[in-house]
N, C-alpha and C. Protein backbone atom coordinates (compact mmCIF):
# COMPACT_ATOMS: atom_id res chain seq x y z
N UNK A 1 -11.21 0.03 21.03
CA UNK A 1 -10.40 -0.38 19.90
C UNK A 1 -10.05 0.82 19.02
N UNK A 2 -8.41 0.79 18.82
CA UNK A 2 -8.53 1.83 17.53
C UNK A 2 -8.21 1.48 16.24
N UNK A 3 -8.79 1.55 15.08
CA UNK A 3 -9.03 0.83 13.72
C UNK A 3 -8.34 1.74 13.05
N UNK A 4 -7.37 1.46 12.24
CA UNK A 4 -6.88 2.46 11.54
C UNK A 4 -6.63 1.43 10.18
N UNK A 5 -7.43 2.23 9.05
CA UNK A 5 -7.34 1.33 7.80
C UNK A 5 -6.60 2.01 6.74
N UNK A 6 -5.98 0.79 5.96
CA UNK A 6 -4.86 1.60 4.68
C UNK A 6 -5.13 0.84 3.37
N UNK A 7 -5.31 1.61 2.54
CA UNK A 7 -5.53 0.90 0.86
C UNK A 7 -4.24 0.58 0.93
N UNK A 8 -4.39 -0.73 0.03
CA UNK A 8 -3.07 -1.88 -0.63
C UNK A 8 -2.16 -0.07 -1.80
N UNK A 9 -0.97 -0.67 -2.29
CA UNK A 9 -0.34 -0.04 -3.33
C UNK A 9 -1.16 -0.07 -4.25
N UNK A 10 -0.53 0.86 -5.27
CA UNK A 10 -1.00 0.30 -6.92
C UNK A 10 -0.45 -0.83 -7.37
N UNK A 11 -1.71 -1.36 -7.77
CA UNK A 11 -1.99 -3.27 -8.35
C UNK A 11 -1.23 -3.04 -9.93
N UNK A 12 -1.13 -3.96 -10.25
CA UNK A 12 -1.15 -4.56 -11.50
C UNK A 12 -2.48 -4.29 -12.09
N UNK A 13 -3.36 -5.17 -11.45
CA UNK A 13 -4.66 -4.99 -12.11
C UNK A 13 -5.10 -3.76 -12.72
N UNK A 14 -5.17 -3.00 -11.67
CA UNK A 14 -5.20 -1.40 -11.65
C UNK A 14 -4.32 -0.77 -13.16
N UNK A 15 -3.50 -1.25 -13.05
CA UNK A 15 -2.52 -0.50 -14.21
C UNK A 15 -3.23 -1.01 -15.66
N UNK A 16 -3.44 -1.90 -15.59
CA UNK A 16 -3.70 -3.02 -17.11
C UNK A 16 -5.44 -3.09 -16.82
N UNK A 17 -6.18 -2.45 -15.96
CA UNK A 17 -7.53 -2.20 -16.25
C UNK A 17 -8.04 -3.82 -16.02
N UNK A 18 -7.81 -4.34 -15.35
CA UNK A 18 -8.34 -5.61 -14.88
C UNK A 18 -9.03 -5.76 -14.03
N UNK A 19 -10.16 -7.01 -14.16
CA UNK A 19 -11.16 -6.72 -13.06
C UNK A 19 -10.40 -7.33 -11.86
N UNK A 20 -10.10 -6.95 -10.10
CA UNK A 20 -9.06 -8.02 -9.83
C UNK A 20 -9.98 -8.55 -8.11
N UNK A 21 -10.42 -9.33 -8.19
CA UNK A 21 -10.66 -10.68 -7.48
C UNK A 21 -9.75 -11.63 -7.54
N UNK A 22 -9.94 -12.94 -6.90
CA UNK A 22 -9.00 -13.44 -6.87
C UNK A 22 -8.55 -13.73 -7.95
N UNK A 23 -9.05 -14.19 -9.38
CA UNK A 23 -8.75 -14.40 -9.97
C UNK A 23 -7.52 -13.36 -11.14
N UNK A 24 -7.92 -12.19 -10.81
CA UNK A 24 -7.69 -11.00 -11.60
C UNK A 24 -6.69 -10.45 -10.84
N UNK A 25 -6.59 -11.18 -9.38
CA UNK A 25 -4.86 -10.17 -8.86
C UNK A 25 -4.07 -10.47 -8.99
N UNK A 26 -2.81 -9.60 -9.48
CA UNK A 26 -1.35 -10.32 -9.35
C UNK A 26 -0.67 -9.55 -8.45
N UNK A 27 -1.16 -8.99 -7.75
CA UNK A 27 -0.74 -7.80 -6.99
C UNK A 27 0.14 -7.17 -7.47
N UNK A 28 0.98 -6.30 -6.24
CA UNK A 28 1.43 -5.37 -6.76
C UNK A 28 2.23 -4.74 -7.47
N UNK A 29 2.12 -3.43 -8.28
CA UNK A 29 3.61 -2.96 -9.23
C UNK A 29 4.61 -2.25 -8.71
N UNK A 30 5.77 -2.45 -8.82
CA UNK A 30 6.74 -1.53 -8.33
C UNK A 30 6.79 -0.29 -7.46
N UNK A 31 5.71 0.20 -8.12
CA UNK A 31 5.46 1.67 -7.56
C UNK A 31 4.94 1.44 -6.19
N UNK A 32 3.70 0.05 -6.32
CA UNK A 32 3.02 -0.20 -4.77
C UNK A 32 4.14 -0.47 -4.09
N UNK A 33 4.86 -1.05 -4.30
CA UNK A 33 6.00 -1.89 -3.32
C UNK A 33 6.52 -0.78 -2.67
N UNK A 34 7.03 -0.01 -3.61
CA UNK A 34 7.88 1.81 -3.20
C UNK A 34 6.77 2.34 -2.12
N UNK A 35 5.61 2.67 -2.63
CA UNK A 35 4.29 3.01 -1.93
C UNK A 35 4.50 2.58 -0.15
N UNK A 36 4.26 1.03 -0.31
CA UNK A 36 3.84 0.61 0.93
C UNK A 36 5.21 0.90 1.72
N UNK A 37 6.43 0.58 1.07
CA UNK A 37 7.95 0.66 1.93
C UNK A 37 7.52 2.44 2.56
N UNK A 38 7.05 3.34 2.10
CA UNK A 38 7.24 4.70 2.39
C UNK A 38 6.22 4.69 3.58
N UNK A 39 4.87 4.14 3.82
CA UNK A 39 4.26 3.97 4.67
C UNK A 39 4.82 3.28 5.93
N UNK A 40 5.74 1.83 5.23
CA UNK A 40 6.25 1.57 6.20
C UNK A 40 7.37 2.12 7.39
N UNK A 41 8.20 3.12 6.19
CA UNK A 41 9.07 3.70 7.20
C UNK A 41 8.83 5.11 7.94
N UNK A 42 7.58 5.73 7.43
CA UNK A 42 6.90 6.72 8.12
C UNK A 42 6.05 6.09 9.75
N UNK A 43 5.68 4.60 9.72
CA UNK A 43 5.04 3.97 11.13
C UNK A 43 6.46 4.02 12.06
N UNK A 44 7.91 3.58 11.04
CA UNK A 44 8.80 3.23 12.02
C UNK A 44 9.62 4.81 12.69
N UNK A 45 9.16 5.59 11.91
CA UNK A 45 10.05 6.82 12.39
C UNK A 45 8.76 7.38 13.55
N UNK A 46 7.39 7.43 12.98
CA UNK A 46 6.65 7.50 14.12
C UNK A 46 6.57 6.92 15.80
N UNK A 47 7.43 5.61 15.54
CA UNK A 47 7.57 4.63 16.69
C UNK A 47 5.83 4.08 16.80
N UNK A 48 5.37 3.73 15.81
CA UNK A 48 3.78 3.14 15.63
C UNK A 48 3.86 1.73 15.49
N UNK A 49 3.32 1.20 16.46
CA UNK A 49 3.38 -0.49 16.54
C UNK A 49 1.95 -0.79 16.69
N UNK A 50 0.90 -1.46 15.67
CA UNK A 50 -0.01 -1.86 16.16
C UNK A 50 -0.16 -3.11 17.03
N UNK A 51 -1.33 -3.27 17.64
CA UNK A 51 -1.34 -5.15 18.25
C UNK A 51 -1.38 -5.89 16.93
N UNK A 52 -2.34 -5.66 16.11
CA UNK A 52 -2.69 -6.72 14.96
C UNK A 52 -2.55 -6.14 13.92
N UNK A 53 -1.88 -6.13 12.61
CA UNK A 53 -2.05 -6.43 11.13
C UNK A 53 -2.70 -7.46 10.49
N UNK A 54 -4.11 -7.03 10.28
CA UNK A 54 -5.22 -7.65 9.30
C UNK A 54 -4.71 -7.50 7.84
N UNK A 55 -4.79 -8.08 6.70
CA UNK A 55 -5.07 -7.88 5.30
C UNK A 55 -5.55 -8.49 4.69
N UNK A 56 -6.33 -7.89 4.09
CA UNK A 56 -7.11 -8.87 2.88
C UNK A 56 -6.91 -9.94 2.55
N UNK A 57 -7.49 -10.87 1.95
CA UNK A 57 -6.35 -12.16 1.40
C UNK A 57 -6.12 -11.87 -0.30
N UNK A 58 -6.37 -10.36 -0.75
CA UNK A 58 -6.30 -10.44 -2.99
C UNK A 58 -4.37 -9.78 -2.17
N UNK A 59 -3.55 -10.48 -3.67
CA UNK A 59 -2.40 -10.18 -3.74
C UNK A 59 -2.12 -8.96 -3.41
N UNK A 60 -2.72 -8.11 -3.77
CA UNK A 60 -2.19 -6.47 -3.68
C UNK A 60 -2.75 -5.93 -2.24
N UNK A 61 -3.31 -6.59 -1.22
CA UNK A 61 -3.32 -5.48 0.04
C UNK A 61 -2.41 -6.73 0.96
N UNK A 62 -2.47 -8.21 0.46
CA UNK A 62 -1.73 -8.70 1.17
C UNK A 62 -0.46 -8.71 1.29
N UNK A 63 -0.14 -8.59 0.21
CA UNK A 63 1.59 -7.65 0.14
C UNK A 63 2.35 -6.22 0.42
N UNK A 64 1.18 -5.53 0.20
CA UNK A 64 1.26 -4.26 0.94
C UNK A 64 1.42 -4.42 2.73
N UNK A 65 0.55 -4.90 2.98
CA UNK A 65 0.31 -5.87 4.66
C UNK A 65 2.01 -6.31 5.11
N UNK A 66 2.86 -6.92 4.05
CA UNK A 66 3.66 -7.76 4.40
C UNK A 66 4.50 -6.86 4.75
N UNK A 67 4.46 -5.81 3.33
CA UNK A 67 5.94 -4.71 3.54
C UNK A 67 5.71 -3.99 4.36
N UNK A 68 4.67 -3.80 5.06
CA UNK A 68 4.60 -2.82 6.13
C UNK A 68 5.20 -3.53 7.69
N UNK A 69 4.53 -4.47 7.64
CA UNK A 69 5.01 -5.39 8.83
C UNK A 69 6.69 -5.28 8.88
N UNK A 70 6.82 -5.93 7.67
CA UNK A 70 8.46 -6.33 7.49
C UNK A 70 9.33 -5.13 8.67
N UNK A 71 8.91 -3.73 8.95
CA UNK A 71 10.07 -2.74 9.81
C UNK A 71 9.14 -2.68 10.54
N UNK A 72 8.13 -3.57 11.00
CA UNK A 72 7.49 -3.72 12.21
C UNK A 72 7.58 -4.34 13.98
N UNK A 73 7.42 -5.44 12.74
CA UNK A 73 8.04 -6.63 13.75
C UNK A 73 6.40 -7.74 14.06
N UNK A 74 5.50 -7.24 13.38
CA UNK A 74 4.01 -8.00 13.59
C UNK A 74 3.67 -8.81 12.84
N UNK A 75 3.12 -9.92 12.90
CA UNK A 75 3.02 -10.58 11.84
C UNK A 75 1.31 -10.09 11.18
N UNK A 76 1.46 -10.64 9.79
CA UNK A 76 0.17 -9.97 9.18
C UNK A 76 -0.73 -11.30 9.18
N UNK A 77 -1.91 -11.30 9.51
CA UNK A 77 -3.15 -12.13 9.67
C UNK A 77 -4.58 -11.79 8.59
N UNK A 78 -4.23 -12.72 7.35
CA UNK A 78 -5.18 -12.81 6.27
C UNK A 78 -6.39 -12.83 6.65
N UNK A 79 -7.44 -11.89 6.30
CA UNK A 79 -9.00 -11.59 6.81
C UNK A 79 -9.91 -11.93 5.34
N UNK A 80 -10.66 -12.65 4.92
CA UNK A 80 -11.47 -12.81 4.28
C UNK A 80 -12.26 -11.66 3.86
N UNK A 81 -12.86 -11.31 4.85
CA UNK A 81 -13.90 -10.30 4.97
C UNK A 81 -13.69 -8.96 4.62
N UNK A 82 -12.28 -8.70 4.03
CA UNK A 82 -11.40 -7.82 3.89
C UNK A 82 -11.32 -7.43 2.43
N UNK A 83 -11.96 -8.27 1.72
CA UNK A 83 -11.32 -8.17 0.30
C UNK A 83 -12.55 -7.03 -0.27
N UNK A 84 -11.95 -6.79 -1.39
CA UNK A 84 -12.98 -5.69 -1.84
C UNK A 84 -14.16 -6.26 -2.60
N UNK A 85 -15.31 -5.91 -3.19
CA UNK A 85 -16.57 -6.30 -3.81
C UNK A 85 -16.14 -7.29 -4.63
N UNK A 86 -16.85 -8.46 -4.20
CA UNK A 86 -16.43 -9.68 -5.19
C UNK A 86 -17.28 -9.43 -6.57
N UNK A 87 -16.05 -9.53 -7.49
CA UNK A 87 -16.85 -9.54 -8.62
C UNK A 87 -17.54 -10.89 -9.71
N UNK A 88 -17.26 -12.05 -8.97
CA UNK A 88 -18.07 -12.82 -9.77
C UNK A 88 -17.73 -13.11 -10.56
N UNK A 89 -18.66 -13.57 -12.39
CA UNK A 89 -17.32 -14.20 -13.29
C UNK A 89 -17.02 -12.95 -14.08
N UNK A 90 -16.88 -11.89 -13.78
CA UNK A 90 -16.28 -10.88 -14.70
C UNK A 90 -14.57 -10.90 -13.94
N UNK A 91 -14.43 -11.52 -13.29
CA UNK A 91 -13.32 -11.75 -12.39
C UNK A 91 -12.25 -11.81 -13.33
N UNK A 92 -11.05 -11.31 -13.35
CA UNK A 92 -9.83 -11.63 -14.49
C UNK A 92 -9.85 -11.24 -16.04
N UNK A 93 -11.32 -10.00 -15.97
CA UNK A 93 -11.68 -9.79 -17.58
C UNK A 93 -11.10 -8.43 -17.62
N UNK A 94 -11.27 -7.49 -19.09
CA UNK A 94 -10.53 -6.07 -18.87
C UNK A 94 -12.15 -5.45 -18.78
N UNK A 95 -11.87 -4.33 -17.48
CA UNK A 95 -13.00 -3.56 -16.79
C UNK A 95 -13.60 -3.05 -18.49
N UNK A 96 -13.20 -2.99 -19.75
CA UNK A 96 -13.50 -2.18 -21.02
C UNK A 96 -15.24 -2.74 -21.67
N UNK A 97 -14.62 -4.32 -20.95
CA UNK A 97 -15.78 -5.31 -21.57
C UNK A 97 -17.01 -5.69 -20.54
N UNK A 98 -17.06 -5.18 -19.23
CA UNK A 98 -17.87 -5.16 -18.44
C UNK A 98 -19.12 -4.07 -18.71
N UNK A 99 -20.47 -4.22 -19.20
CA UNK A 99 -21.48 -3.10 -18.95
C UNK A 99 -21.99 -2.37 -17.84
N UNK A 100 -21.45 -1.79 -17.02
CA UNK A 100 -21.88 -1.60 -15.92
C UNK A 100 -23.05 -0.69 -15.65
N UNK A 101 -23.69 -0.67 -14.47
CA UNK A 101 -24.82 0.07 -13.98
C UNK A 101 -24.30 0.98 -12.73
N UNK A 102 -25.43 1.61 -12.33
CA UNK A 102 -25.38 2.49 -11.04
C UNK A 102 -25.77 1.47 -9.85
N UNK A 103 -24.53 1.27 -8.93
CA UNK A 103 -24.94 0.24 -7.84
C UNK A 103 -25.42 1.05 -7.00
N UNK A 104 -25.96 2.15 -6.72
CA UNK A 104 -26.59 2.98 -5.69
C UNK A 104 -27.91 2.98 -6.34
N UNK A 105 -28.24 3.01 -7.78
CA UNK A 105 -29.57 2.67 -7.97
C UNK A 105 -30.32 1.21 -7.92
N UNK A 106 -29.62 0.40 -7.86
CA UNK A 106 -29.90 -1.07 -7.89
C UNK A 106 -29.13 -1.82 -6.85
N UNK A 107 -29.02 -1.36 -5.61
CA UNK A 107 -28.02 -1.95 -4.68
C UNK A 107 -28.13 -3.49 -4.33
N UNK A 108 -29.22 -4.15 -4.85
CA UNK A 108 -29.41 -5.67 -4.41
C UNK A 108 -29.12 -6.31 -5.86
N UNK A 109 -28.58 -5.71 -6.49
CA UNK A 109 -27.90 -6.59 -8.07
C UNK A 109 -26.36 -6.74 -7.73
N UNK A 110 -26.41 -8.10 -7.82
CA UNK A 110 -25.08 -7.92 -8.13
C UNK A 110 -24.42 -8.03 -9.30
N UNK A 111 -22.68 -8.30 -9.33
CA UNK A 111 -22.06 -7.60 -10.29
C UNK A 111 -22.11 -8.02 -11.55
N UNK A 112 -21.94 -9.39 -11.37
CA UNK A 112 -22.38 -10.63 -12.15
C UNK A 112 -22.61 -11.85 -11.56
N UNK A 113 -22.78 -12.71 -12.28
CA UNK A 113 -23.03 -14.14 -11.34
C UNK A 113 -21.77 -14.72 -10.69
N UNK A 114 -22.61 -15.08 -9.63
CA UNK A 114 -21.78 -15.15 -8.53
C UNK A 114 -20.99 -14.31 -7.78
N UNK A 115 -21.04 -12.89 -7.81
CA UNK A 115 -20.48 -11.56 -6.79
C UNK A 115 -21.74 -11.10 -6.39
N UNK A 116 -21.01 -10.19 -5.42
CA UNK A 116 -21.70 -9.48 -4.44
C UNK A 116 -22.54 -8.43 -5.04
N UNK A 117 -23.45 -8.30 -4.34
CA UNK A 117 -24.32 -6.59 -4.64
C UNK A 117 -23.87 -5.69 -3.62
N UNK A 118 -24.56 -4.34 -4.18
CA UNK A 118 -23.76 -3.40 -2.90
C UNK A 118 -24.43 -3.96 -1.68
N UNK A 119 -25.48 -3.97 -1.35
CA UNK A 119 -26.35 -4.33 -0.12
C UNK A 119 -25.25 -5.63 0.25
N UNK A 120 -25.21 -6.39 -0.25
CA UNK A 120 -24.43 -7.78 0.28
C UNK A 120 -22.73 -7.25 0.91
N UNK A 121 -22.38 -6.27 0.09
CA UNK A 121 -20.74 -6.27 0.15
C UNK A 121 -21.20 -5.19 2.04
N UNK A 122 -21.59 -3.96 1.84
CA UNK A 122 -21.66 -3.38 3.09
C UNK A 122 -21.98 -4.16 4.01
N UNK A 123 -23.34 -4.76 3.96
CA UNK A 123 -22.70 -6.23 5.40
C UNK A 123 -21.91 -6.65 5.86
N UNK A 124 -21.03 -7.24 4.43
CA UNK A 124 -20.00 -7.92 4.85
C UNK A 124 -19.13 -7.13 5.65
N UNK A 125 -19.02 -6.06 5.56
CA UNK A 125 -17.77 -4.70 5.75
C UNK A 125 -18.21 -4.58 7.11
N UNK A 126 -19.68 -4.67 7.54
CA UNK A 126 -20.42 -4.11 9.18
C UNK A 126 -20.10 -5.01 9.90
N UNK A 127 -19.98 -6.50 9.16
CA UNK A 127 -19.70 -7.47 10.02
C UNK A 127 -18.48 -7.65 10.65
N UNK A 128 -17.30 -7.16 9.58
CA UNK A 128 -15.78 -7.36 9.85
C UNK A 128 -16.15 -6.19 10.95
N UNK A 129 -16.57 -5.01 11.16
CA UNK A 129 -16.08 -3.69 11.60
C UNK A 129 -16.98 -4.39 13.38
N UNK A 130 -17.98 -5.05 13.26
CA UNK A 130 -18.39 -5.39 14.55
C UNK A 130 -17.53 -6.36 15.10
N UNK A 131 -17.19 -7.58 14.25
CA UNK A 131 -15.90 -8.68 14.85
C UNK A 131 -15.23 -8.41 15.37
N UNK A 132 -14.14 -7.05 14.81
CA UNK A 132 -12.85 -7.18 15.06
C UNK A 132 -13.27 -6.04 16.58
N UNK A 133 -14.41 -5.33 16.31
CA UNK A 133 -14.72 -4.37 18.00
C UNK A 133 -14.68 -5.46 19.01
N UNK A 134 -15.31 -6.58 18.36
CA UNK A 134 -15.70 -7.29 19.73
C UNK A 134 -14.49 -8.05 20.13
N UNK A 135 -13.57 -8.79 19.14
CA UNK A 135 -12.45 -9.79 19.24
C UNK A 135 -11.11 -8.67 19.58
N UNK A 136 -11.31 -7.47 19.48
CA UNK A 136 -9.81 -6.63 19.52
C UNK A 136 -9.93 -5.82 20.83
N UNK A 137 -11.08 -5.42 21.64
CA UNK A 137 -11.58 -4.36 22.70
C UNK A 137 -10.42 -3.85 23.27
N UNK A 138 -9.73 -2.82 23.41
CA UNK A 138 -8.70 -2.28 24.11
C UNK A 138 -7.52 -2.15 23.43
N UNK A 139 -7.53 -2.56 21.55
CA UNK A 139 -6.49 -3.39 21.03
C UNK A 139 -6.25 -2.02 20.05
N UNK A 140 -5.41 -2.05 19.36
CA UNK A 140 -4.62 -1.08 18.13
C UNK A 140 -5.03 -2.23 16.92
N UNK A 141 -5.59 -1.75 15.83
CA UNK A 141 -6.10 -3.20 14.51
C UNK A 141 -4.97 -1.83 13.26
N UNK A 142 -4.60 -2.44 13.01
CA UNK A 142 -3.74 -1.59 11.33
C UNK A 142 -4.71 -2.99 10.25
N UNK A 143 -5.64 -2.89 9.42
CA UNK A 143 -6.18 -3.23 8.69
C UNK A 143 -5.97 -2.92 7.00
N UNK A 144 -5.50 -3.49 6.15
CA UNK A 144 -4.90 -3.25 4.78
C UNK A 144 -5.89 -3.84 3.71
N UNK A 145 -6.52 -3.17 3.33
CA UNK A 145 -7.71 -3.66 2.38
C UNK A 145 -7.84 -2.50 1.31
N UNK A 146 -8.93 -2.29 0.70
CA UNK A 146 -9.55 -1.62 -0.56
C UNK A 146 -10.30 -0.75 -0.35
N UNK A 147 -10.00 0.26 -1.55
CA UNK A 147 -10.83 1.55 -1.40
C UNK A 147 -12.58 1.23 -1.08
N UNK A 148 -12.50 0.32 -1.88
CA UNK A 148 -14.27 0.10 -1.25
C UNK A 148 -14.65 -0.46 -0.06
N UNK A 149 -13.36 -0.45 0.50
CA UNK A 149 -14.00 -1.20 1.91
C UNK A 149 -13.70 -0.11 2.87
N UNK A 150 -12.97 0.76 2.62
CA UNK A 150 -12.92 2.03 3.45
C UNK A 150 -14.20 2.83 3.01
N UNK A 151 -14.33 2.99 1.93
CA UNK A 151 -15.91 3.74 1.62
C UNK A 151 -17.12 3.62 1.79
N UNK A 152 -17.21 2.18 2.23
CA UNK A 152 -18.27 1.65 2.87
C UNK A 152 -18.34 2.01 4.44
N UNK A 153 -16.80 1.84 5.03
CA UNK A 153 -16.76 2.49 6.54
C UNK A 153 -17.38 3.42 6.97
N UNK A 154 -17.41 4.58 5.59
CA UNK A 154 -17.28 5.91 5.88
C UNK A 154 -18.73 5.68 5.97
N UNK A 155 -19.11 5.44 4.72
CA UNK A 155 -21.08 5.81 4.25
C UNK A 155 -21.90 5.00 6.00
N UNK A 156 -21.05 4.15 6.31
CA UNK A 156 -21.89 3.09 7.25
C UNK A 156 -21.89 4.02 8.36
N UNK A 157 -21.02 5.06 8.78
CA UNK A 157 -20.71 5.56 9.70
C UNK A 157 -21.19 7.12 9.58
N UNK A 158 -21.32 7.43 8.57
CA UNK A 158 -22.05 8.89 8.17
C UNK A 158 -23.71 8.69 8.13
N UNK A 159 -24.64 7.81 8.03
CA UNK A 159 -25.29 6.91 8.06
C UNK A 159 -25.98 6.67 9.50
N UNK A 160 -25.00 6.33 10.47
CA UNK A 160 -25.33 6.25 11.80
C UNK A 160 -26.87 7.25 12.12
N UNK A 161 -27.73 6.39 12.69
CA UNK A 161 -29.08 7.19 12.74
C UNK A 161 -29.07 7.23 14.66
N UNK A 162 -27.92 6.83 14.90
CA UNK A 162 -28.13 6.68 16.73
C UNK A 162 -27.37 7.66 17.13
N UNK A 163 -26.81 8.32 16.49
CA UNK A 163 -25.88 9.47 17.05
C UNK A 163 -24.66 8.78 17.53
N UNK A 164 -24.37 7.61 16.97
CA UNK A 164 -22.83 7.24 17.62
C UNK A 164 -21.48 7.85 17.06
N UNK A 165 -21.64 8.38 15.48
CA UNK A 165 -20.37 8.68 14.87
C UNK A 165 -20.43 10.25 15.61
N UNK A 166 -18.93 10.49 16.07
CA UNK A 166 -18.16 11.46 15.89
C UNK A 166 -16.96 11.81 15.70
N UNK A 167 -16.82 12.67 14.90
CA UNK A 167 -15.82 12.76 13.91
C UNK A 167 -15.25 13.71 14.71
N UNK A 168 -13.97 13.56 15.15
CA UNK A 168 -13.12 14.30 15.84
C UNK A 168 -12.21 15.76 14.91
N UNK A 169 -12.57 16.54 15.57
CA UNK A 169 -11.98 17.85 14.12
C UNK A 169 -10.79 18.53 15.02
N UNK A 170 -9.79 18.33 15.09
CA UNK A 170 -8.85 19.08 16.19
C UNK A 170 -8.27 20.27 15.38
N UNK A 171 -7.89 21.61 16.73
CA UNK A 171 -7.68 22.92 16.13
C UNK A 171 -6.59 22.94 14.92
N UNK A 172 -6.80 23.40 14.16
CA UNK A 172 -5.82 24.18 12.88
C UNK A 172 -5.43 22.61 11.74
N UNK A 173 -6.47 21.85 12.18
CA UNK A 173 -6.58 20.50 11.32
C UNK A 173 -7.15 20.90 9.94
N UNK A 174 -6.77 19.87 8.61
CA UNK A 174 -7.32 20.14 7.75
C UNK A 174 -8.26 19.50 7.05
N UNK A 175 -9.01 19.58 6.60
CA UNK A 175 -10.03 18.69 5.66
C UNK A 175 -10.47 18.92 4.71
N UNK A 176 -9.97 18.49 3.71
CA UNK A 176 -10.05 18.61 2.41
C UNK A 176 -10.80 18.07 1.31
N UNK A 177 -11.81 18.61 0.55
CA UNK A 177 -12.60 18.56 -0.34
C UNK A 177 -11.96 18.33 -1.87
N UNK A 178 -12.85 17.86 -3.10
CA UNK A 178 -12.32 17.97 -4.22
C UNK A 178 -13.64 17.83 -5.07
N UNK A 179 -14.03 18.83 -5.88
CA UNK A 179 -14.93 18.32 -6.59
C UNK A 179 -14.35 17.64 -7.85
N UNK A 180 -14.92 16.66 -8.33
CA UNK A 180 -14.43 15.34 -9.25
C UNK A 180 -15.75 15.53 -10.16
N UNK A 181 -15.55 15.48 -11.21
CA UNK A 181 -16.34 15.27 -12.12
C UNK A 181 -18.17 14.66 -11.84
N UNK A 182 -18.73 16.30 -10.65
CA UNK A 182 -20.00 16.42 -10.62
C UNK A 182 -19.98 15.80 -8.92
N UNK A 183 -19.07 15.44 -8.38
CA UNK A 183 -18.78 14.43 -6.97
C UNK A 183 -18.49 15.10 -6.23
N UNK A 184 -18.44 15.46 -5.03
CA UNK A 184 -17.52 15.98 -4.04
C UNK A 184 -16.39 14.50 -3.40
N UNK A 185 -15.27 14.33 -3.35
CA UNK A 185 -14.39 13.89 -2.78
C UNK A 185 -13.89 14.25 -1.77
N UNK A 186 -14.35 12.90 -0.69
CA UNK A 186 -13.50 13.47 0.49
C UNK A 186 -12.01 13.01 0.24
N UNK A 187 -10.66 13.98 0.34
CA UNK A 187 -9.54 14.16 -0.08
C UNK A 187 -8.82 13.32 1.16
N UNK A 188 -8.95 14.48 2.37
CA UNK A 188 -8.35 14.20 3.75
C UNK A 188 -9.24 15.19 4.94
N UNK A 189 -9.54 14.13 6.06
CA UNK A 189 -9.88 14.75 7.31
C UNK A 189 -9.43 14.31 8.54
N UNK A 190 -9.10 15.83 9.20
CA UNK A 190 -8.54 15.65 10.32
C UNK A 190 -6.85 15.56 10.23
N UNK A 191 -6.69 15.93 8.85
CA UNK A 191 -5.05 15.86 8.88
C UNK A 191 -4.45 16.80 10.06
N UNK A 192 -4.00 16.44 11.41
CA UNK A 192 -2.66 17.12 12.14
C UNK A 192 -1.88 16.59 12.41
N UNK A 193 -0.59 16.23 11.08
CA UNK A 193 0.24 16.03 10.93
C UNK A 193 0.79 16.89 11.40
N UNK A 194 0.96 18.47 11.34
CA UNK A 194 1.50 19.41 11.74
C UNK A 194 1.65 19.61 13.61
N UNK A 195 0.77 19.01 14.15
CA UNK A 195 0.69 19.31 15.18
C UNK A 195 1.34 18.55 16.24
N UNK A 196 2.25 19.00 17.59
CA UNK A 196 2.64 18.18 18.95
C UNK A 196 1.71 17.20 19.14
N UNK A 197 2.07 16.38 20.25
CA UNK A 197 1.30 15.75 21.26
C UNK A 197 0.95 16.63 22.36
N UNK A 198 1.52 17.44 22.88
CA UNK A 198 0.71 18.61 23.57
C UNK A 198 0.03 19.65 22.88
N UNK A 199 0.15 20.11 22.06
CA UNK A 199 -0.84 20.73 21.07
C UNK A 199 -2.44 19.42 21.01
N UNK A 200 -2.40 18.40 20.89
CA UNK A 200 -3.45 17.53 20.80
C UNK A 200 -4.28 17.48 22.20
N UNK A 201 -3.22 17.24 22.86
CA UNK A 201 -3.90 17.10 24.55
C UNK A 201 -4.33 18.69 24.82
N UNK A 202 -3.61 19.39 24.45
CA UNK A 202 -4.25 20.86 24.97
C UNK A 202 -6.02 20.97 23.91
N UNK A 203 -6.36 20.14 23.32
CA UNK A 203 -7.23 20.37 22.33
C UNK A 203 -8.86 18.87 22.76
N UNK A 204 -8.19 18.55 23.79
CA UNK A 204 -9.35 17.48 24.70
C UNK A 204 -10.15 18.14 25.44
């Protein structure tokens, strides 16, 4: 299977500091719409057709999902398991009035009543990432969800204590760092955009 995952546009929520679960999405703003259309017509000039388009079911990755499809030709298939850390009843409040903690120090709290803890949400994320291996085997998945559900990919997969992750680094590729306020940020890896399809195969 090859999994290739994409954050939704910029939300509404996002703009106006909202917590956004279901209750809190209105999805996306203008800019996402512009956003996802530019993604979309970079798959179509690529000639990139996946088998399946997964998306979230919160407004803003499922609409992102749509406009991408739209110069596709695939239809998009709403995933539950997709959505980002449920937040419970802080759901639809402004992020200003939430007290928050360190979820890496307390990973079995969750956010408020009734959402997820970190321990609960990465499950959920291992579970989608084992499903769709087992239900897609041989298949292309384009998956449209949330930064936290790609960041969980990563940690789950950096993490690996069996030696299964490898991270493919091809010649004159880039990978890019950022330190963030005390953080290192991974930026981009493995960017070869620059590079042929024989430049790639000469690099197997």
């Amino acid at each position: 299977m090859r999994l290739l995952l994409v954050r939704h546009g910029e939300s509404v929520c996002a703009v106006n500091g909202i917590v956004g679960g279901e209750k809190g999405c209105t999805g996306l703003t203008e800019r996402g719409f512009a956003q996802a259309r530019a993604l979309r017509d970079r798959f179509v000039r690529e000639g990139f057709v996946p088998d399946v388009i997964v998306a979230s079911t919160l407004p803003r990755a499922r609409q992102t999902g749509e406009t991408i499809a739209e110069g596709i030709g695939v239809s998009v298939e709403c995933d539950p398991e997709l959505v980002e850390l449920i937040p419970g009843a802080i759901d639809g409040t402004p992020w200003t009035e939430f007290e928050g903690f360190e979820m890496t120090d307390e990973p079995d709290r969750v956010v408020s009543e009734g959402g997820e803890s970190l321990n609960m949400f990465k499950a959920r994320v291992s579970g989608f990432l084992e499903r769709t291996a087992r239900e897609h085997d041989g298949r292309t998945v384009l998956a449209v969800c949330h930064g936290g559900v790609i960041l969980s990919t990563l940690y789950q997969g950096l993490a690996a204590v069996d030696g299964s992750l490898f991270v493919d680094i091809d010649f004159t590729s880039i990978t890019e760092w950022r330190r963030d306020a005390g953080r290192l940020v991974l930026v981009r890896c493995n960017d070869h955009a620059h590079l042929t399809e024989s430049d790639l195969l000469a690099a197997l």
